[in-house]
Protein backbone atom coordinates (compact mmCIF):
# COMPACT_ATOMS: atom_id res chain seq x y z
CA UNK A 1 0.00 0.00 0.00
CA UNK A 2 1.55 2.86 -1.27
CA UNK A 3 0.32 6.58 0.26
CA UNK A 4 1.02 10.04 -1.23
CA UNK A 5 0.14 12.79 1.23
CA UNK A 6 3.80 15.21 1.09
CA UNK A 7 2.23 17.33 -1.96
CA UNK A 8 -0.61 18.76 1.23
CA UNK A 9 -2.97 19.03 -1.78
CA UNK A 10 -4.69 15.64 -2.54
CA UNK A 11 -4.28 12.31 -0.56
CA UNK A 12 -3.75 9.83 -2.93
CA UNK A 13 -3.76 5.97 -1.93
CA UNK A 14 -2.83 3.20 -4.15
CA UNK A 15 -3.26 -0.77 -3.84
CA UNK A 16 -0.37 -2.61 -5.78
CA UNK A 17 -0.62 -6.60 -6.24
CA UNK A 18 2.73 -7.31 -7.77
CA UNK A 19 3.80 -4.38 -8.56
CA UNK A 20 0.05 -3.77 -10.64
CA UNK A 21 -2.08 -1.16 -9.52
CA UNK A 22 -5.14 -2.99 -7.88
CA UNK A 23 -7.11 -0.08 -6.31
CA UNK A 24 -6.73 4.05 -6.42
CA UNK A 25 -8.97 6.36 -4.03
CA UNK A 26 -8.05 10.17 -4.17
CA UNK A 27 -9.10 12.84 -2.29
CA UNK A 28 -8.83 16.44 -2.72
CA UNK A 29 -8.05 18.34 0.99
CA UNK A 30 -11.06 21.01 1.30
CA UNK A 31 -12.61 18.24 -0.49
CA UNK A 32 -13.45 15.53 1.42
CA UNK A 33 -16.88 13.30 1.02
CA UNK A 34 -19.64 13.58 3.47
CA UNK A 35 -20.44 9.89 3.09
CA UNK A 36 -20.31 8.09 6.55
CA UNK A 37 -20.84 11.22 8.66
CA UNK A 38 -23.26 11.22 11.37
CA UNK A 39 -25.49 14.49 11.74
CA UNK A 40 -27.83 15.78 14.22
CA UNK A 41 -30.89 16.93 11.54
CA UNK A 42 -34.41 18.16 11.17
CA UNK A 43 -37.08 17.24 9.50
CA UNK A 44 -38.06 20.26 7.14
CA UNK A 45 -40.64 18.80 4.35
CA UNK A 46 -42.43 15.21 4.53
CA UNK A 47 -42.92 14.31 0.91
CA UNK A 48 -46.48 11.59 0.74
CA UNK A 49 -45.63 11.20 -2.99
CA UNK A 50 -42.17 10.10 -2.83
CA UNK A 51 -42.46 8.19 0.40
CA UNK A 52 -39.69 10.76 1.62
CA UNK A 53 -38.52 13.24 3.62
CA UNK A 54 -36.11 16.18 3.28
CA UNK A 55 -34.12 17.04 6.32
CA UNK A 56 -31.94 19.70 6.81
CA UNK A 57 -28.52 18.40 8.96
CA UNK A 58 -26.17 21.41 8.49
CA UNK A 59 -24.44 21.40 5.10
CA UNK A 60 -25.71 23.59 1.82
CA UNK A 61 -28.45 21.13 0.49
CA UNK A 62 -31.59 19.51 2.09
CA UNK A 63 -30.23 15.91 2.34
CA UNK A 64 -33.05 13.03 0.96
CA UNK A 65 -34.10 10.34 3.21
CA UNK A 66 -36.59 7.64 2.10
CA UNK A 67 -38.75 5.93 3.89
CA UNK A 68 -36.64 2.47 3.38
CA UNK A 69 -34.09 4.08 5.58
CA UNK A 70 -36.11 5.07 8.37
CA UNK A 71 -35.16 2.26 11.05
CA UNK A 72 -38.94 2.22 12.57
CA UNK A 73 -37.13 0.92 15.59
CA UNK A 74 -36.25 4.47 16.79
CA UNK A 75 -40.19 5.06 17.02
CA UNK A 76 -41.83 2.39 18.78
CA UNK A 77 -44.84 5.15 19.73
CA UNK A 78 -45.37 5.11 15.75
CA UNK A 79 -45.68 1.03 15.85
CA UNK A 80 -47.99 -0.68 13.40
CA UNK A 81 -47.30 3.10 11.29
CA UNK A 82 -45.68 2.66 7.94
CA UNK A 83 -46.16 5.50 5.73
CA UNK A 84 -43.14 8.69 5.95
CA UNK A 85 -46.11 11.38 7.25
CA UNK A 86 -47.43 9.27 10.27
CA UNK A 87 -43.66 8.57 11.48
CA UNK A 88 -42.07 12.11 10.61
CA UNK A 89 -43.19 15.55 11.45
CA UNK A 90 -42.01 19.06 10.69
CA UNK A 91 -39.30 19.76 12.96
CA UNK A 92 -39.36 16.18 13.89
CA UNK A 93 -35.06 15.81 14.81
CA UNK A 94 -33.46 12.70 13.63
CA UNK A 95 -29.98 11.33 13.62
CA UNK A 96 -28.93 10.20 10.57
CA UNK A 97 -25.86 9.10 8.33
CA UNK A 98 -24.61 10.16 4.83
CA UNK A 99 -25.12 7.25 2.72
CA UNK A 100 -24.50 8.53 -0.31
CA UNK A 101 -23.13 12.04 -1.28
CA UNK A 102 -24.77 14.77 -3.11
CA UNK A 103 -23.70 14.47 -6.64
CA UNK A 104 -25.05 16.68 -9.88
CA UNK A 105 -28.37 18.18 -8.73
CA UNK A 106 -29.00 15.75 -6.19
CA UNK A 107 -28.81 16.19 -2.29
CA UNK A 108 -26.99 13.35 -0.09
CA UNK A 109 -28.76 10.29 0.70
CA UNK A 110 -29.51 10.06 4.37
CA UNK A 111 -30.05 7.08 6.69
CA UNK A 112 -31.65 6.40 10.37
CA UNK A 113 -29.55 3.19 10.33
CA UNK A 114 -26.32 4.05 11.73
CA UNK A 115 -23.52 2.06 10.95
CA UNK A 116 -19.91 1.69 12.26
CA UNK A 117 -17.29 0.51 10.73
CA UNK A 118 -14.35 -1.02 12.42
CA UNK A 119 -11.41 -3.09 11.22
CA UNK A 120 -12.88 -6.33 11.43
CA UNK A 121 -16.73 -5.96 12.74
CA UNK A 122 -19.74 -3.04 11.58
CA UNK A 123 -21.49 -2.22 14.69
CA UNK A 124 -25.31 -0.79 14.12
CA UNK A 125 -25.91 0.45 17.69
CA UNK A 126 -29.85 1.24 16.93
CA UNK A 127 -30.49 -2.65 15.97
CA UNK A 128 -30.42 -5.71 17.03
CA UNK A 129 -29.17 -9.40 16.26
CA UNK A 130 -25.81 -10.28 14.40
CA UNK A 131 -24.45 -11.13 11.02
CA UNK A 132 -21.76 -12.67 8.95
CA UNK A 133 -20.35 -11.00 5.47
CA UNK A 134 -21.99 -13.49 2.74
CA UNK A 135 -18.70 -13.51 1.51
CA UNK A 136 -17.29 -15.93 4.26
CA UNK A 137 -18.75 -19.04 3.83
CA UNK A 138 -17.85 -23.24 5.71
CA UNK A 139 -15.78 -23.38 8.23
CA UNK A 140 -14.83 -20.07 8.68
CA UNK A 141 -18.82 -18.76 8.74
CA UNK A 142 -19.13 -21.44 12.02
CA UNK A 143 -16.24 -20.27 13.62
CA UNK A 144 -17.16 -16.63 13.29
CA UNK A 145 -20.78 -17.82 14.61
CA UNK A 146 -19.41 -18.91 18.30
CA UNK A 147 -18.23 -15.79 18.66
CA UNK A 148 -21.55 -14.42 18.39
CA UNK A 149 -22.65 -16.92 20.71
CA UNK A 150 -19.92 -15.88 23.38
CA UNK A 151 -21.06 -12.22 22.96
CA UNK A 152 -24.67 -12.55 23.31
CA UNK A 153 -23.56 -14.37 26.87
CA UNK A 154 -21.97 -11.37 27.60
CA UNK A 155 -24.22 -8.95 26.43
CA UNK A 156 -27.39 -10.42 27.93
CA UNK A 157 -28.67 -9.67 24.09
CA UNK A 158 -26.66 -9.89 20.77
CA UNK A 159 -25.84 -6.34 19.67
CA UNK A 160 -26.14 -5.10 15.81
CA UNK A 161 -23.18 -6.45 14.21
CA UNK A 162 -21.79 -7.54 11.20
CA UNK A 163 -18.42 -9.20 10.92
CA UNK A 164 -17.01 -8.17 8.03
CA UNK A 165 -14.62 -10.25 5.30
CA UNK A 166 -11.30 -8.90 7.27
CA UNK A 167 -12.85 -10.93 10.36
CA UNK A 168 -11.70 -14.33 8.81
CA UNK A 169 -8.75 -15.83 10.49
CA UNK A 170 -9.22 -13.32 13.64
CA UNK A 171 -9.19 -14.68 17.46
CA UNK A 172 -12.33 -13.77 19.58
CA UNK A 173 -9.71 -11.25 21.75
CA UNK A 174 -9.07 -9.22 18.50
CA UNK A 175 -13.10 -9.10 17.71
CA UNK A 176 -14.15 -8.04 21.16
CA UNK A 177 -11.37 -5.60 21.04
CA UNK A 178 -12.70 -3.91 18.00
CA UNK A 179 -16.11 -4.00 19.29
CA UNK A 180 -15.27 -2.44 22.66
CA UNK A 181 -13.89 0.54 20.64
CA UNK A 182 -16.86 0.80 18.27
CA UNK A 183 -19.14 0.55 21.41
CA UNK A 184 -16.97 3.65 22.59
CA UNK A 185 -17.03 5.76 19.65
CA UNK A 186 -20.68 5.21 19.64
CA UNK A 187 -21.03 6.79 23.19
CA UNK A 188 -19.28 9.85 22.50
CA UNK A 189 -21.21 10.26 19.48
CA UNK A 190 -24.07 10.43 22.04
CA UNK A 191 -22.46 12.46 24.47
CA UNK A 192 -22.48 14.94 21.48
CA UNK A 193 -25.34 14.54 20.11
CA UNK A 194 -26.97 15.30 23.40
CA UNK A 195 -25.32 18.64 23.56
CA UNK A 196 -27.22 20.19 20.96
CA UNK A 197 -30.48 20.74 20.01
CA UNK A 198 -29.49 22.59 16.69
CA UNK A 199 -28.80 20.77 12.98
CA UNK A 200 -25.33 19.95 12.51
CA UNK A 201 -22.22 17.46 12.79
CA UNK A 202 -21.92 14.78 15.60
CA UNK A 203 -19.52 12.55 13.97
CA UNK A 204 -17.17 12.95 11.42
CA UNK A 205 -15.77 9.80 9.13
CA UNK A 206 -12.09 8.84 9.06
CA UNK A 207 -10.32 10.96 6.29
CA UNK A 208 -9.25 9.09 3.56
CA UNK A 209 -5.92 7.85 4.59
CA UNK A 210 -6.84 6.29 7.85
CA UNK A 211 -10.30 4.93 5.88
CA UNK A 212 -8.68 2.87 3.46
CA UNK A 213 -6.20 1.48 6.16
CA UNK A 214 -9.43 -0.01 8.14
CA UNK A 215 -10.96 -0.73 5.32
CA UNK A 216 -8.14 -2.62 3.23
CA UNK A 217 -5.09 -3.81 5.31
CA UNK A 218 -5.41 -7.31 5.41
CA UNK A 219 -2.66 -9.64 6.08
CA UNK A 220 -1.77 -9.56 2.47
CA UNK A 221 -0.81 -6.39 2.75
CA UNK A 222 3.20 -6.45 3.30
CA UNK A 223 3.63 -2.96 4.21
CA UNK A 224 2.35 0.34 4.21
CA UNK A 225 5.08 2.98 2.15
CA UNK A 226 3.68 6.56 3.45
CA UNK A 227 5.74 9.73 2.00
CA UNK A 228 4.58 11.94 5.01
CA UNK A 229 5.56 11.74 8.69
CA UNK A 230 2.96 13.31 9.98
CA UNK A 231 0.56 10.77 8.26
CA UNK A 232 2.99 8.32 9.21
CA UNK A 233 2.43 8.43 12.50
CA UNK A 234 -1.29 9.59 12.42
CA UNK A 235 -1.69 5.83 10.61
CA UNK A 236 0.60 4.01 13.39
CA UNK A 237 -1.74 5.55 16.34
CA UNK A 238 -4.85 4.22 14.91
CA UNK A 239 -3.16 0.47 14.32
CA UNK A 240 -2.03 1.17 18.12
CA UNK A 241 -6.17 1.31 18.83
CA UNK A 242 -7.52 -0.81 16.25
CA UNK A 243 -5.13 -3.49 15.09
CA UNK A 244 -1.32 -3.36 17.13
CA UNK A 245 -0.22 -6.19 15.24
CA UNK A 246 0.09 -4.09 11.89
CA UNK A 247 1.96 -0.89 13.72
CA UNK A 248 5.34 -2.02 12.31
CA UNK A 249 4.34 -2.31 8.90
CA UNK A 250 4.00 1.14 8.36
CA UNK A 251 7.47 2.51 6.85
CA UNK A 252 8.18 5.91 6.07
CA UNK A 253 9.17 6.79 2.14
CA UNK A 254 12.74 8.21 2.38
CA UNK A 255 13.94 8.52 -1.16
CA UNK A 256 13.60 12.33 -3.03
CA UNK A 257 12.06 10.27 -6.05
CA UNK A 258 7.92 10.34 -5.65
CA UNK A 259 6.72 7.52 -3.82
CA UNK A 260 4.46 7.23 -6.47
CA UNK A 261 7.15 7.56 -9.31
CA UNK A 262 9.45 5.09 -7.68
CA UNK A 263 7.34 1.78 -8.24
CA UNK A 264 5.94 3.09 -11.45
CA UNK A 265 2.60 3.76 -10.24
CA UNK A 266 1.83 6.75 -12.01
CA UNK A 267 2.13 5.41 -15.51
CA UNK A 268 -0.71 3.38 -14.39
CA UNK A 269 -2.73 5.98 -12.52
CA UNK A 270 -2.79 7.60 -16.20
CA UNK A 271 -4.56 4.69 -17.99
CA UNK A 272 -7.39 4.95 -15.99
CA UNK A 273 -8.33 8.22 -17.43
CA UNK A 274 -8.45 6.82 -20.81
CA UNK A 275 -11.34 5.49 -22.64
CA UNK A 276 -9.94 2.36 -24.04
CA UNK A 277 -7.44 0.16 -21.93
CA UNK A 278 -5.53 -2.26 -23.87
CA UNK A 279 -5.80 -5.88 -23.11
CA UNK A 280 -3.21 -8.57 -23.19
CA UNK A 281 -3.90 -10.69 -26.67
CA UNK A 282 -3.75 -7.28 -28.45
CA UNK A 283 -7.96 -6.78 -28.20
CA UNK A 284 -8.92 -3.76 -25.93
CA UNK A 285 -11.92 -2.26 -23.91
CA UNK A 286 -13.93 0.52 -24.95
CA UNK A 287 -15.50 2.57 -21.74
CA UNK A 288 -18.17 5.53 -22.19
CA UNK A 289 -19.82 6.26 -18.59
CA UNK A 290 -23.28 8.07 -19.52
CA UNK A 291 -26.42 9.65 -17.16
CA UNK A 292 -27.59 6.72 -17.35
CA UNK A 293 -25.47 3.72 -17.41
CA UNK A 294 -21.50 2.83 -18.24
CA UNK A 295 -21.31 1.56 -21.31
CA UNK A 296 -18.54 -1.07 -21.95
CA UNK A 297 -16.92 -2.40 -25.39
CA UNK A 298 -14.59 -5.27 -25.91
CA UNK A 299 -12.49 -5.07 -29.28
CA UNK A 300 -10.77 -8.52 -30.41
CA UNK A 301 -8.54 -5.90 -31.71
CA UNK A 302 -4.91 -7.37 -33.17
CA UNK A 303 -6.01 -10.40 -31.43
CA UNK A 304 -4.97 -13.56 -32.93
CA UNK A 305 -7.64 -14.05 -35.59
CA UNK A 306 -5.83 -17.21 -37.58
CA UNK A 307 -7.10 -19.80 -35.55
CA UNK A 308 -10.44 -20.85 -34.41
CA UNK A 309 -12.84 -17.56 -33.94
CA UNK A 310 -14.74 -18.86 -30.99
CA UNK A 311 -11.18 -19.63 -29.58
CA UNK A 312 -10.24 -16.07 -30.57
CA UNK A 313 -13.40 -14.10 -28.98
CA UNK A 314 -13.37 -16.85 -25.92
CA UNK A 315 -9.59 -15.29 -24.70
CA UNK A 316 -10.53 -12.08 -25.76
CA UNK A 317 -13.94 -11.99 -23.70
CA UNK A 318 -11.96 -13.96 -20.23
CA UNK A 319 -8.65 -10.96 -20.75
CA UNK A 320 -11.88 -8.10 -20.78
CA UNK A 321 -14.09 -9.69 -17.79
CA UNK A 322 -10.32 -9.34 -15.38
CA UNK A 323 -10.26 -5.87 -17.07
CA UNK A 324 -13.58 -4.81 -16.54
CA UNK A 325 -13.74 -6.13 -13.02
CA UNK A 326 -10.51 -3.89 -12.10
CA UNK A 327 -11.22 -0.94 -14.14
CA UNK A 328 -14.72 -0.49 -12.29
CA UNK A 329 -12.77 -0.39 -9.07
CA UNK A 330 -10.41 1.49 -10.40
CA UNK A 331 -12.63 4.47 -11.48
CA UNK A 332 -15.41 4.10 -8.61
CA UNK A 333 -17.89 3.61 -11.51
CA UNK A 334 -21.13 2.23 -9.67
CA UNK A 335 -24.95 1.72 -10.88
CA UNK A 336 -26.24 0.07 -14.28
CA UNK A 337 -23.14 -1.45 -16.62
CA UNK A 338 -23.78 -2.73 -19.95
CA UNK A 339 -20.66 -4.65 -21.32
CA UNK A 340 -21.03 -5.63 -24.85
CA UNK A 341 -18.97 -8.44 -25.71
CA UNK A 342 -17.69 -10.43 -28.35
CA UNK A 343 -20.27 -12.66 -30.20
CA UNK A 344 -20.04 -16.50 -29.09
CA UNK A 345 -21.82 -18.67 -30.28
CA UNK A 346 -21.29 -21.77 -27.47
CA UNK A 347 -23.48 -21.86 -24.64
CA UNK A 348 -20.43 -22.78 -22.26
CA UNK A 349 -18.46 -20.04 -23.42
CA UNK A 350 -20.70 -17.73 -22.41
CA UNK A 351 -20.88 -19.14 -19.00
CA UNK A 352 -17.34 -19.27 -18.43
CA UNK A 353 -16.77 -15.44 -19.47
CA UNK A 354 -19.86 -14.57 -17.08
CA UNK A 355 -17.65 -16.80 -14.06
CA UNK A 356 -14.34 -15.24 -15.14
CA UNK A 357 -16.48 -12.39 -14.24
CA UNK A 358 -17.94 -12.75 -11.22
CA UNK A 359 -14.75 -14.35 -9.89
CA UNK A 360 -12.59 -11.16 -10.56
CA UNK A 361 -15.09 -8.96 -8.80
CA UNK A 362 -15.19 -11.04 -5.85
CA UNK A 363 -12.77 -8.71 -3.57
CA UNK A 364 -15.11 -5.89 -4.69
CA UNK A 365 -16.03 -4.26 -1.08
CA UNK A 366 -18.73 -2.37 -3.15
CA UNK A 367 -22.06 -4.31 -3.90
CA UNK A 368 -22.52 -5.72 -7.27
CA UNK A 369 -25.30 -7.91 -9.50
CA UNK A 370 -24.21 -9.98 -12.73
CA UNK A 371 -25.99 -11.03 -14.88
CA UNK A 372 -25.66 -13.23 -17.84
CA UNK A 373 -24.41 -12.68 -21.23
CA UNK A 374 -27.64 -12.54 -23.92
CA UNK A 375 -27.01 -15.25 -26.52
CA UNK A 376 -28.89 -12.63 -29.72
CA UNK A 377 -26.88 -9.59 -28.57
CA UNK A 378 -23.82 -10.12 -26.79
CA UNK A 379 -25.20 -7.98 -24.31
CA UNK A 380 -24.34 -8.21 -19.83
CA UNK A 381 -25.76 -6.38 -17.59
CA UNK A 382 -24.68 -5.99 -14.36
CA UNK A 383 -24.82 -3.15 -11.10
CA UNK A 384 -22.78 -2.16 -8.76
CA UNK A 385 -23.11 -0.37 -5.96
CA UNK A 386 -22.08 3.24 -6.16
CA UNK A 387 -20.09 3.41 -3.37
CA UNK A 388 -18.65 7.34 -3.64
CA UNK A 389 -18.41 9.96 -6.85
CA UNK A 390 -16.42 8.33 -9.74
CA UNK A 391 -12.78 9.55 -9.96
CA UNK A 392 -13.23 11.03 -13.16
CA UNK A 393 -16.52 12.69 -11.89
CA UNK A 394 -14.05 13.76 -8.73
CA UNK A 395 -11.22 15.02 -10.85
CA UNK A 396 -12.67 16.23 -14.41
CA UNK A 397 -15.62 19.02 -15.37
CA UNK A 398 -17.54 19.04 -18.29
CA UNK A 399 -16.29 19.87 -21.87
CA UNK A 400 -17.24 23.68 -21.97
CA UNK A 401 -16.71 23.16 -26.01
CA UNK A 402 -19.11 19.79 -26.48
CA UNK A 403 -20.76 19.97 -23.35
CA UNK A 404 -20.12 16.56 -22.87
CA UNK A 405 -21.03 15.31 -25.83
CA UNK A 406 -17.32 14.57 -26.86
CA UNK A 407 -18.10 16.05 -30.20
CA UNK A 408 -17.89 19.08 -31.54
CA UNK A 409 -19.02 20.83 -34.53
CA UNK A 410 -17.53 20.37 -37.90
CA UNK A 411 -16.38 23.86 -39.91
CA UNK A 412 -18.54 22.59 -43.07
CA UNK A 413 -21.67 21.97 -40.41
CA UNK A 414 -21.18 25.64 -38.73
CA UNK A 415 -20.70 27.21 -42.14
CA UNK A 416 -23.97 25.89 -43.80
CA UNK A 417 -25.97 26.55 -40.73
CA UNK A 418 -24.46 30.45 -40.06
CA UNK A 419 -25.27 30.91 -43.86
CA UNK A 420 -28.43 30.14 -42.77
CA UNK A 421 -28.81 32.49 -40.85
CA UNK A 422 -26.91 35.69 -42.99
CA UNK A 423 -30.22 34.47 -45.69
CA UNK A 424 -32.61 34.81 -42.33
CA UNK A 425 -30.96 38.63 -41.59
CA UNK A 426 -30.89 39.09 -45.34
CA UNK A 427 -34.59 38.93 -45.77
CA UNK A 428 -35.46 41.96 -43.64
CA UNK A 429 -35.44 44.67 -46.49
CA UNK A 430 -34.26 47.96 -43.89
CA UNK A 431 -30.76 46.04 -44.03
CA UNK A 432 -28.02 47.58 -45.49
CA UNK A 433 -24.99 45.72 -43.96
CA UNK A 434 -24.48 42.30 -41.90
CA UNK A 435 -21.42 41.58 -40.01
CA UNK A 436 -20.90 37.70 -39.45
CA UNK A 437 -18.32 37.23 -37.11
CA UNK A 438 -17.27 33.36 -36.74
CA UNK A 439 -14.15 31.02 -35.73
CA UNK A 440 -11.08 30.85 -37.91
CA UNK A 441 -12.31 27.70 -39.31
CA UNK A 442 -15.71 28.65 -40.10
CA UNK A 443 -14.48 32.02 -41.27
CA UNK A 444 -11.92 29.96 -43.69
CA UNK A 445 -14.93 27.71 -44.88
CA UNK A 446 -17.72 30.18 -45.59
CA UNK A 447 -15.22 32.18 -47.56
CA UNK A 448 -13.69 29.54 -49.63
CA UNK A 449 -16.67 27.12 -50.33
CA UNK A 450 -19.68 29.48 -49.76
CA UNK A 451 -18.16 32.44 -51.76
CA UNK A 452 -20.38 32.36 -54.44
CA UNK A 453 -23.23 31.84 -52.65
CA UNK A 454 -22.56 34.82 -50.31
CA UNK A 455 -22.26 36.79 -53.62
CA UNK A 456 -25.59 35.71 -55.25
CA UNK A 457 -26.90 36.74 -51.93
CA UNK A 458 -25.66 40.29 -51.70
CA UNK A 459 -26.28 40.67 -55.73
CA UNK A 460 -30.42 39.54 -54.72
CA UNK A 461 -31.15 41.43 -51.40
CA UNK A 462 -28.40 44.89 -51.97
CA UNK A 463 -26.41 44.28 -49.11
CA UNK A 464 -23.03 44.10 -48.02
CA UNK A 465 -22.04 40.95 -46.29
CA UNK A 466 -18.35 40.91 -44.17
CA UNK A 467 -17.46 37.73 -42.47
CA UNK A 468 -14.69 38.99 -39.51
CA UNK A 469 -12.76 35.58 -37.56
CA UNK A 470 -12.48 35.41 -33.77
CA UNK A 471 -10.69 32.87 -32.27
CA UNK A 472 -12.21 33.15 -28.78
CA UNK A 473 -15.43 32.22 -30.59
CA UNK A 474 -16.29 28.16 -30.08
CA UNK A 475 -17.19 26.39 -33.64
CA UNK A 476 -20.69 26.47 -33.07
CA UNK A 477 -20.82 30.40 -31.79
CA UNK A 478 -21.05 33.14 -33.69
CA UNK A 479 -21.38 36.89 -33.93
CA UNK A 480 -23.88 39.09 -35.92
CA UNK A 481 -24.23 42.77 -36.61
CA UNK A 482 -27.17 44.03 -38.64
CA UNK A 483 -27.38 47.47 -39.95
CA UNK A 484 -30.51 48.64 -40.57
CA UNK A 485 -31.98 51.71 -43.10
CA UNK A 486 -35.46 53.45 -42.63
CA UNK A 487 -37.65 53.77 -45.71
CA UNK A 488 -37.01 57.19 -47.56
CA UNK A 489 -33.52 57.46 -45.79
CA UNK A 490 -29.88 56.74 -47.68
CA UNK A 491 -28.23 56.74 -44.15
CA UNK A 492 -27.97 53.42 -41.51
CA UNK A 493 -29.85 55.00 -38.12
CA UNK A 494 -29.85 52.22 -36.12
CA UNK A 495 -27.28 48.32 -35.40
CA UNK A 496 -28.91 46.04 -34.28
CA UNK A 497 -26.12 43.32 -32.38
CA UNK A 498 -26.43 39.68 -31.49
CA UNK A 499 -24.08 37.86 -29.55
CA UNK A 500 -23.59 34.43 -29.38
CA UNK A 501 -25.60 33.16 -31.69
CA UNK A 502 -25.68 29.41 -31.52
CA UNK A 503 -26.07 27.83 -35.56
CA UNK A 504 -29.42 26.64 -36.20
C-alpha cells in the first residue's frame, strides 16, 4: 500500500498486487466526502408522494431520506405506522448518516440506520441481532458464529453487528477488542449529540488515509510505504487502537524520487483516465460512462484471428471480464453497466466469461449484481453499488466546447448553418450591412466554399455581407451585426447586435 500525502494538496492511496495497480482512491483536501458522517438533523418537508422526507442536517443542500431508511425501531410510539407522514413531522429531529453524497443536482442520501465501521466488525448500535459477510462461507462462517454466541452471553442480548470479510482468520480477543472501541465511539457520538439541540455534525468519518487502512489492510498487505511523517504516524496511532499487530508495517518513504514515481505507479494511474485500456492478446476495452449507465466495449482488436474464432473471442472476452472487473474499481464507476462483448456462439463459453467475471469482482467491497451474457446480442448487464463519486466525476468538469457530448461541430456543419442564418438577416429589407463574425475555421470555410453563394446573396437582397474571424469564438458560436436603413432614408440610423448566436 503505497500513500502520497507530502504534496498537502490531494491524498492519494494506491493498492499494488505485484507491482500492478489494484485499487486508487483520491481525495482532494477542502474536499473531502460527506459519506459516513453522522449528523444531528431536522425534519423540514415530509414528501407523501415520494415516500420521503427532506431534512436539513447542516451542510448547503436539504439531504433526501426515504422511507426504506427510516429504522422504525427508533419510534416504537409510531408502531404498526408505515407510511413517511405518520412517522415524521415538521421539525421532527433525527440522527442520521450520509449514505451517499450529493452528486449533480441531487442532495446526499440520508439514513436512520447508523452504521460503524471497524477493522474487522460493523457495529449498528440502533439494531439488534448479528451477522456474517456473505462472503465468508464453511468453516470459517461457524467459527465466526461462536463468537456471536460468546457475545450474546456477555451482552445479555446480541448487539447489531456484522463481521465483516477482514474478520476471517481473527481470534475472539481481536473481535471483542474492535467492538469495545466501536461501542466507545458510539457513546461519545451520544455524548455529542446530546449537547445540541441545533442541525449539525456529531460525527465525522475517518479521512481518507486512515479509511482505506481499516478498510483494506489485510494480512496480504506487506507494508504500508507513506511519503509523510505526519501521516505516518497519524496511521501508526490508529493500528495502536484498532489493530497493534500491523503498527510495524507502516514505513516511512525516504527517497527524493515520488513515492508514487518510484514503483511506477503513475504510468498506471494515467490509464485509468483513458477510454480504451488495452488488453493482453492485443484486443482492448472501450469505456463511455453516460447519465444513465457505463457503457462497456470489448475489441478482439490485433487479437490472434488465424485460428479458431470462438477460440479467438473466448480469450478475448476472459482478458476483458479481469479488465472490466478492475477498471470499475479502479474508477469508482457504480450503478447500471452494460458490457457488450464479443459474439459467441457456445453456450459454455458464455458461462465461463460470465464466471471469469464474477470471480474477478469477488474482492469488490462495493455491492454488485451480474448477470448473464444474452445469446442474440452479446449484451451483460450488471450493477454495482455506487459506493462514492467516480474519480473522473471527482477530478474532471464538463467539456465547456461539447458539453459533454465529446463532439464538436464540424467547420462545413457551422458554415452551412451560419449561412443560414446571414439568408434569415438578409430577408429583412431595412438592411443595409451584416457583419458575421465566426471562428477561424468557419471564417476559412464560408469564404472559400460558400463564396459564391454569399455573392448571389448580396447581388439579390443589396447588401453588403463581411465575415470577420475570432478565435475566442467556439465552432458552433457566432457573432452578428445588422445594420438597418429606414424607408425614404440613404443613411444606416440604427445596429442592431447579437451575440452568441448558436447555428441553427
Amino acid at each position: 500500500m503505497l500513500i502520497n500525502a507530502a504534496e498537502g494538496v490531494e491524498s492519494r492511496v494506491a493498492i499494488l498486487t505485484d507491482g500492478v495497480l489494484d485499487g486508487l482512491h483520491i481525495e482532494f483536501l477542502g474536499r473531502a466526502k460527506l459519506k459516513g458522517n453522522i449528523y444531528r438533523g431536522t425534519v423540514v418537508q415530509t414528501e407523501p408522494s415520494l415516500q420521503a422526507a427532506f431534512v436539513e442536517y447542516g451542510e448547503d443542500r436539504h439531504g433526501f431520506l426515504s422511507l426504506s431508511e427510516v429504522n422504525f425501531d427508533l419510534f416504537p410510539e409510531k408502531k404498526g405506522r408505515r407510511r413517511i407522514e405518520e412517522i415524521l413531522h415538521r421539525n421532527s429531529p433525527v440522527l442520521v448518516q450520509v449514505i451517499r453524497d450529493a452528486r449533480s443536482q441531487k442532495g446526499a442520501a440520508l439514513s436512520t440506520f447508523i452504521s460503524l465501521a471497524g477493522r474487522y466488525l460493523v457495529y449498528m448500535p440502533c439494531c439488534a441481532g448479528g451477522g456474517i459477510s456473505r462472503k465468508i462461507e464453511g468453516e470459517e462462517r461457524s467459527k465466526l458464529k461462536a463468537f456471536f454466541d460468546s457475545l450474546e452471553k456477555e451482552e445479555g442480548e446480541l448487539p447489531g453487528l456484522i463481521i465483516r470479510t477482514a474478520g476471517v482468520g481473527r481470534s475472539t480477543e481481536e473481535l471483542k477488542r474492535d467492538y469495545a472501541y466501536l461501542k466507545g465511539l458510539w457513546s461519545r457520538i451520544e455524548q455529542v449529540r446530546d449537547q445540541s439541540d441545533k442541525p449539525g455534525l456529531v460525527y465525522q468519518e475517518l479521512d481518507l488515509v486512515l479509511r482505506t487502512v481499516r478498510d483494506y489492510l489485510t494480512p496480504d498487505i506487506d507494508e504500508i510505504l507513506v511519503d509523510d511523517e505526519r501521516v505516518a504516524e497519524q496511521i501508526r496511532d490508529f493500528l495502536r487502537r484498532t489493530a497493534p499487530e500491523a503498527v510495524e508495517r507502516v514505513k516511512l518513504h525516504h527517497e527524493k524520487r515520488p513515492i508514487f514515481s518510484r514503483y511506477q505507479t503513475e504510468e498506471q494511474i494515467a490509464t485509468i483516465y483513458k477510454r480504451q485500456v488495452p488488453l493482453p492478446s492485443g484486443g482492448s476495452i472501450v469505456i463511455d460512462p453516460t447519465e444513465a449507465l457505463v457503457a462497456i466495449d470489448v475489441n478482439s482488436g490485433k487479437a490472434n484471428q488465424s485460428g479458431n474464432p470462438e477460440k479467438t473471442s473466448l480469450q478475448s472476452n476472459l482478458e476483458a471480464a479481469v479488465e472490466i472487473a478492475r477498471q470499475l474499481r479502479l474508477r469508482d464507476l457504480g450503478g447500471l453497466v452494460v458490457c457488450d462483448f464479443i459474439d459467441m456462439s457456445e453456450a459454455k463459453n458464455r458461462h465461463k466469461v460470465e464466471e471469469a467475471l464474477k470471480e474477478a469482482m469477488k474482492d469488490d467491497k462495493a455491492r454488485f449484481d451480474v448477470g448473464k451474457i444474452s445469446p442474440k446480442f452479446g449484451l451483460l448487464e450488471l450493477s454495482r453499488q455506487r459506493v462514492k463519486q467516480s474519480l473522473l466525476e471527482g477530478s474532471h468538469e464538463t467539456c465547456p466546447t461539447c458539453e459533454g457530448v465529446g463532439r464538436v461541430q464540424s467547420a462545413a456543419s457551422a458554415a452551412t448553418g451560419f449561412l443560414r442564418s446571414l439568408q434569415a438577416a438578409a430577408a429583412n429589407p431595412e438592411v443595409a450591412t451584416v457583419h458575421l463574425t465566426v471562428t477561424p475555421a468557419v471564417a476559412n470555410y464560408i469564404l472559400n466554399e460558400h463564396r459564391p453563394a454569399l455573392i448571389e446573396l448580396e447581388r439579390r437582397r443589396a447588401i453588403e455581407i463581411h465575415v470577420d474571424a475570432d478565435p475566442l469564438l467556439l465552432s458552433h458560436q457566432s457573432r452578428i451585426e445588422i445594420t438597418k436603413v429606414e424607408k425614404g432614408s440613404d443613411e444606416p440610423v440604427q445596429e442592431v447586435a447579437t451575440a452568441l448566436d448558436v447555428v441553427p
